[in-house]
C-alpha atoms as a PDB file:
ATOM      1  CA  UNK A   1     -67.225  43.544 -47.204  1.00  0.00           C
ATOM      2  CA  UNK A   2     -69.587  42.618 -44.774  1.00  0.00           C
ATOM      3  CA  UNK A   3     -69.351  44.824 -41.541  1.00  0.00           C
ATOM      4  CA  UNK A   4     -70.810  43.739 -37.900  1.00  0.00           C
ATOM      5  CA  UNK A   5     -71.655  46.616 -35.743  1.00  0.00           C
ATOM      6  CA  UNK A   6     -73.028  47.474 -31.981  1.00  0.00           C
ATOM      7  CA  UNK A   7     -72.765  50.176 -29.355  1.00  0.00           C
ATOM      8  CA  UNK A   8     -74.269  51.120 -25.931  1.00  0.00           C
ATOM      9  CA  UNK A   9     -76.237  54.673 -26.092  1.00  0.00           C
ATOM     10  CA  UNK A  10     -73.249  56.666 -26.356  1.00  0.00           C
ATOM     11  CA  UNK A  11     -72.382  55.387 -29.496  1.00  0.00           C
ATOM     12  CA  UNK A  12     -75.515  55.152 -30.778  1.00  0.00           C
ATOM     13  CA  UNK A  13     -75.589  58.406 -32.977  1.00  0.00           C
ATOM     14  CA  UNK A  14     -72.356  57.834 -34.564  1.00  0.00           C
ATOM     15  CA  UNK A  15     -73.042  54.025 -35.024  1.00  0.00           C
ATOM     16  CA  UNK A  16     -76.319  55.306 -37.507  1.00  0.00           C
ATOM     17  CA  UNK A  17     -73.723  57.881 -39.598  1.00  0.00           C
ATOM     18  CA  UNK A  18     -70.755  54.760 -40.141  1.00  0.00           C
ATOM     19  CA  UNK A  19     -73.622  52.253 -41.158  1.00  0.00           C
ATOM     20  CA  UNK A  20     -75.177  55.063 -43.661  1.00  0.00           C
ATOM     21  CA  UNK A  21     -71.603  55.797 -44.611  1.00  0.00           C
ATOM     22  CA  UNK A  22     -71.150  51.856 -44.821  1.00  0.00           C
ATOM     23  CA  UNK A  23     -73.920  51.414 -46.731  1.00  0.00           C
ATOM     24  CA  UNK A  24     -72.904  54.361 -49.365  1.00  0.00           C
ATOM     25  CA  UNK A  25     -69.970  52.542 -49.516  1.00  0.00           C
ATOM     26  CA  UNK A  26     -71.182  49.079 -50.496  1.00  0.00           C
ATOM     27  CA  UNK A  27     -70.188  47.231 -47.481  1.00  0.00           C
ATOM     28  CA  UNK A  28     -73.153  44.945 -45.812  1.00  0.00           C
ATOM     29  CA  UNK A  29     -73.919  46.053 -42.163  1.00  0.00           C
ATOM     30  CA  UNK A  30     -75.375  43.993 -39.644  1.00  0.00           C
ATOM     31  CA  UNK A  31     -76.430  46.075 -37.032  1.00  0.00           C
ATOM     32  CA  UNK A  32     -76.221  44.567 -33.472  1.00  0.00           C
ATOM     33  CA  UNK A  33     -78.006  47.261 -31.770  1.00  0.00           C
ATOM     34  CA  UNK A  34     -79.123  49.243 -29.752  1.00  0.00           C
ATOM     35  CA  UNK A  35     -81.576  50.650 -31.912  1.00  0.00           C
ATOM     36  CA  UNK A  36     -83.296  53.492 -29.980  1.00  0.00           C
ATOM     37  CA  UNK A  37     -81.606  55.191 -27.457  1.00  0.00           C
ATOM     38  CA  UNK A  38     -81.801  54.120 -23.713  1.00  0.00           C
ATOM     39  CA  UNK A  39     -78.975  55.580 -21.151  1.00  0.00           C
ATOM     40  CA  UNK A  40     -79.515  52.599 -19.089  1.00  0.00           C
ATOM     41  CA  UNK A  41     -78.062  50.160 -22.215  1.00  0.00           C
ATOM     42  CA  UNK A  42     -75.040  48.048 -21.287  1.00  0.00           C
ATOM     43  CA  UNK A  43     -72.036  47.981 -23.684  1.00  0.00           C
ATOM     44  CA  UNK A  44     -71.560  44.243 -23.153  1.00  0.00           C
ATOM     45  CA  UNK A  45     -75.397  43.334 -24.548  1.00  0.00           C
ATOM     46  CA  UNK A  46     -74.553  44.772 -27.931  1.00  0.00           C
ATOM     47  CA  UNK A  47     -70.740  44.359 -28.250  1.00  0.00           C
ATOM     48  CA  UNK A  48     -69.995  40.380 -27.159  1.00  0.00           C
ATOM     49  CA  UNK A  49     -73.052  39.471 -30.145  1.00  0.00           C
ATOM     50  CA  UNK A  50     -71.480  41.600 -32.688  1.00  0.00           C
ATOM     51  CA  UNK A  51     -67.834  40.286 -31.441  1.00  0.00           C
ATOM     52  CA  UNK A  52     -69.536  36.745 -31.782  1.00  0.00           C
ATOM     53  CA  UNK A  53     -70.944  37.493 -34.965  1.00  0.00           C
ATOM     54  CA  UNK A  54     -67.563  38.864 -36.323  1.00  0.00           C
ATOM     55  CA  UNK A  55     -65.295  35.309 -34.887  1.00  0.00           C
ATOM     56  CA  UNK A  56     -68.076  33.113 -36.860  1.00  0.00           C
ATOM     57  CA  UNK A  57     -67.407  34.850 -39.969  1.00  0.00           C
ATOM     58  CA  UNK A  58     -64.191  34.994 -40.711  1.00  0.00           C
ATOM     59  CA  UNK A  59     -64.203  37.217 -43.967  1.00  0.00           C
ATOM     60  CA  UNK A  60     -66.282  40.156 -41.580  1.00  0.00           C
ATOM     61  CA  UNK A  61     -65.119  42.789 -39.635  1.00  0.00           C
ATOM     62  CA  UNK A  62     -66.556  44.504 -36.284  1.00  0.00           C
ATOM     63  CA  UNK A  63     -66.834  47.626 -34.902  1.00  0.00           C
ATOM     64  CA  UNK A  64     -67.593  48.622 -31.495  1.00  0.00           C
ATOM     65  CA  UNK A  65     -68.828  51.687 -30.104  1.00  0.00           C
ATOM     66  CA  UNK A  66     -69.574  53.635 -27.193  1.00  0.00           C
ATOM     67  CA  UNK A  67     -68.295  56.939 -25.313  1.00  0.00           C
ATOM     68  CA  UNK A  68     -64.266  55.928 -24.830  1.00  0.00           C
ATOM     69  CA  UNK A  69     -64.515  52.631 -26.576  1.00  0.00           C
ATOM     70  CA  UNK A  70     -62.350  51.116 -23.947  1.00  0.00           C
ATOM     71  CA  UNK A  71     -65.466  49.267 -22.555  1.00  0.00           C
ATOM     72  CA  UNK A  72     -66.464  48.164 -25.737  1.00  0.00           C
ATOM     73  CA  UNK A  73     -62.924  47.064 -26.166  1.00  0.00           C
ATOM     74  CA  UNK A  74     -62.956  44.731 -23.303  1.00  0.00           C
ATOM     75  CA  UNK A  75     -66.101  43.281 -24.051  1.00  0.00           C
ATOM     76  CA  UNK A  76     -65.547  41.961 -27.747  1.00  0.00           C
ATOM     77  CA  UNK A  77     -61.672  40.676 -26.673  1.00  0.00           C
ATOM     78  CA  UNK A  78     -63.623  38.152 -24.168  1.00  0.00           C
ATOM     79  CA  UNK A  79     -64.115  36.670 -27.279  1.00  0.00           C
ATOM     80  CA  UNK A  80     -62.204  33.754 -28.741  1.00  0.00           C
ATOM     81  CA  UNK A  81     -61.014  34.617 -32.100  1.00  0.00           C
ATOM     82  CA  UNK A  82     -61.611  38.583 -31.596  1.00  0.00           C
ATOM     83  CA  UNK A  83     -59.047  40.747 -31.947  1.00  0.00           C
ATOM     84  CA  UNK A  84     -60.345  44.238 -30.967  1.00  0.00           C
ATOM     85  CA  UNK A  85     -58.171  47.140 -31.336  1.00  0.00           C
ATOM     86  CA  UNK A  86     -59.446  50.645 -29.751  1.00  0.00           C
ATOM     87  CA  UNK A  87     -58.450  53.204 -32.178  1.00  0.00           C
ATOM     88  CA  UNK A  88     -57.930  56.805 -31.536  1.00  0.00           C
ATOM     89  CA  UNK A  89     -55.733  58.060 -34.840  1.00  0.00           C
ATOM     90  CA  UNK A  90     -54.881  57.111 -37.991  1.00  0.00           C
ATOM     91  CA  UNK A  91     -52.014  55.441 -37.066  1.00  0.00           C
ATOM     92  CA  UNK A  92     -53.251  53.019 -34.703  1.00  0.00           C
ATOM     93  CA  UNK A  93     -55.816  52.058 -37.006  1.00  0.00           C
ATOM     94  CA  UNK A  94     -53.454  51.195 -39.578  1.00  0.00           C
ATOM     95  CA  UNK A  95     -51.149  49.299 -36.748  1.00  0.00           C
ATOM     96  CA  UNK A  96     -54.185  47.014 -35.760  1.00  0.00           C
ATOM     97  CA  UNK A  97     -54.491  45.774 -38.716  1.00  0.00           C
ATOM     98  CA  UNK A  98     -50.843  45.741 -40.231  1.00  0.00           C
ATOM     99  CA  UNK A  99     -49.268  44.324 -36.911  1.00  0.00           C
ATOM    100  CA  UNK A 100     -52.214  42.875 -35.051  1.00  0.00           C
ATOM    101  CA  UNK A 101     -54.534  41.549 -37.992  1.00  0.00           C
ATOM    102  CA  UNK A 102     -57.587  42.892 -35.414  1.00  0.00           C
ATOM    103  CA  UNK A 103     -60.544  42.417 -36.390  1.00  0.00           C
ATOM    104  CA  UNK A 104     -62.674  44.577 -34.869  1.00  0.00           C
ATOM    105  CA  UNK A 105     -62.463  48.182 -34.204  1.00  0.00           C
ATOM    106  CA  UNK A 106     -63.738  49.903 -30.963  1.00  0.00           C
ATOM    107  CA  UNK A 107     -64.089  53.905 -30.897  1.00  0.00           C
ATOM    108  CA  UNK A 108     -64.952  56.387 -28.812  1.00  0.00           C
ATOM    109  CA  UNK A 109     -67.895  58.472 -29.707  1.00  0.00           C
ATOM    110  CA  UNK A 110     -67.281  61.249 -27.329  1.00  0.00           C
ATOM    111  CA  UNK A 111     -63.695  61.447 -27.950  1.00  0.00           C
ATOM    112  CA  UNK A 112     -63.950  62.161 -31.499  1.00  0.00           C
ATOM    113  CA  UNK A 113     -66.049  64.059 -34.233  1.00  0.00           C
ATOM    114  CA  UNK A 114     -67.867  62.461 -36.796  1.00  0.00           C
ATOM    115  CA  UNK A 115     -65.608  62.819 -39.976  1.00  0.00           C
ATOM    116  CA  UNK A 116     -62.959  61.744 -37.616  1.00  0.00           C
ATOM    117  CA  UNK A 117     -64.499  58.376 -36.897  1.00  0.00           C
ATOM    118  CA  UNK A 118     -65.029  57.823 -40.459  1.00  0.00           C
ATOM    119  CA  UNK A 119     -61.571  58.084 -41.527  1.00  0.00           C
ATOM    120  CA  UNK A 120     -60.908  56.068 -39.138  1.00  0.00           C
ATOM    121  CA  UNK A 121     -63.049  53.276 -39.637  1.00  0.00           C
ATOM    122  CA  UNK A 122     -62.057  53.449 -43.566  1.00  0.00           C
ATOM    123  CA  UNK A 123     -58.408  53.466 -42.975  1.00  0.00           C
ATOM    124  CA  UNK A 124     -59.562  50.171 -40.617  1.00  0.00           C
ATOM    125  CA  UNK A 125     -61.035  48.514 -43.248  1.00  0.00           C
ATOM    126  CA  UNK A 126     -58.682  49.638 -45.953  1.00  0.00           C
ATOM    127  CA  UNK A 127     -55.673  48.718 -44.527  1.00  0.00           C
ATOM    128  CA  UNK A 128     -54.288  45.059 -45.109  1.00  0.00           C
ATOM    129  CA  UNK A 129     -52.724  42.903 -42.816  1.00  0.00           C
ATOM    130  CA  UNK A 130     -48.206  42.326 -43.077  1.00  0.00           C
ATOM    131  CA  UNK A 131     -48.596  38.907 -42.418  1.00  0.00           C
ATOM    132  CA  UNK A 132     -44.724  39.084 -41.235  1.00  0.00           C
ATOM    133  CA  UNK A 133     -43.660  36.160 -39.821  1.00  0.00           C
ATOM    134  CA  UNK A 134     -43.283  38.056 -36.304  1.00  0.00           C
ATOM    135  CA  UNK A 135     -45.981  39.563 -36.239  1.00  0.00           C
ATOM    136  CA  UNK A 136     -48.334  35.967 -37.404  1.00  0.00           C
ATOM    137  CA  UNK A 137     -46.018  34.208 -34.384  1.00  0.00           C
ATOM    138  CA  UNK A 138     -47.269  37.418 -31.854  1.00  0.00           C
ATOM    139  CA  UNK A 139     -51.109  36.689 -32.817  1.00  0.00           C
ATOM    140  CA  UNK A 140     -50.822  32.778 -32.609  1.00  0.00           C
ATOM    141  CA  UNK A 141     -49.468  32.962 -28.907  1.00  0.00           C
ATOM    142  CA  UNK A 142     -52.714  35.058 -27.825  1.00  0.00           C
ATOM    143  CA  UNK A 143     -54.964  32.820 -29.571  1.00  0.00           C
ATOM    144  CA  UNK A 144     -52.975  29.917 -27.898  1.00  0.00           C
ATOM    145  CA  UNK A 145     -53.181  31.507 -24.698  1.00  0.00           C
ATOM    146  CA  UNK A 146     -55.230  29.363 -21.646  1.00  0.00           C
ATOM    147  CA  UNK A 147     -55.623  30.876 -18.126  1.00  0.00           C
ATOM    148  CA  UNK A 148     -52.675  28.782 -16.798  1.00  0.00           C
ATOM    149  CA  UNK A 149     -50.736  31.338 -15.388  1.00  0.00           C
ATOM    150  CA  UNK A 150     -48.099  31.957 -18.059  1.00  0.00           C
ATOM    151  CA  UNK A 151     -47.503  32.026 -21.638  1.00  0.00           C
END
């Protein structure tokens, strides 16, 4: 599976474990950055290329990261064709994808330890999509959705 990743300095120590743990895996990682730490790095500059990168490849997934991940959240869903789900137990990382079909996970690196993140990021990826009929009609009026004032 090939994995798109990026974070703001928060995130940055947990977004090195999930790409080693990626890696060990045998999932290909694309990492967005940052790269070094800098506390004055903004979220946006590393999430909207990785949410980019995830919407042009359509077999990919994302993952977002920074100190609540509600940021990072915000950022990738600017994004046409991003679905971005911030993710804070097991269960709502098996709804985004079962009900939502997201493709890209945001998480809060100070909210949560490191196995924690992991399990979460596996369940993520592990977890197929329903593709109910409901939930397929929910996701095509958001992608359908223009600024007009109403749905």
């Amino acid at each position: 599976m090939k994995i798109h990743i990026g974070s703001d300095h928060a995130g940055l120590e947990f977004k090195a474990k999930i790409i080693e743990h990626l890696k060990k895996s045998g999932h290909t990682v694309t990492d967005h950055g940052p790269h070094t730490f800098d506390a004055q790095d903004d979220y946006p500059t590393f999430c909207i290329p990785t949410a980019i990168a995830t919407a042009k490849d359509l077999a990919s997934f994302g993952i977002v990261l920074g100190g609540s991940g509600n940021g990072e959240q915000i950022a990738a869903n600017k994004v046409k064709g991003v679905r971005a789900a911030l993710v804070w137990s097991i269960e709502t990382a098996k709804l985004a994808r079962e009900h939502n079909n997201a493709n890209v996970i945001s998480l809060g690196g100070r909210l949560h330890d490191e196995a924690f993140c992991l399990q979460l990021v596996d369940t993520f990826l592990a977890t197929p999509f329903t593709n109910d009929e409901r939930h397929v009609r929910r996701i095509n009026q958001i992608a359908n959705y223009e600024d007009t004032g109403s749905i």
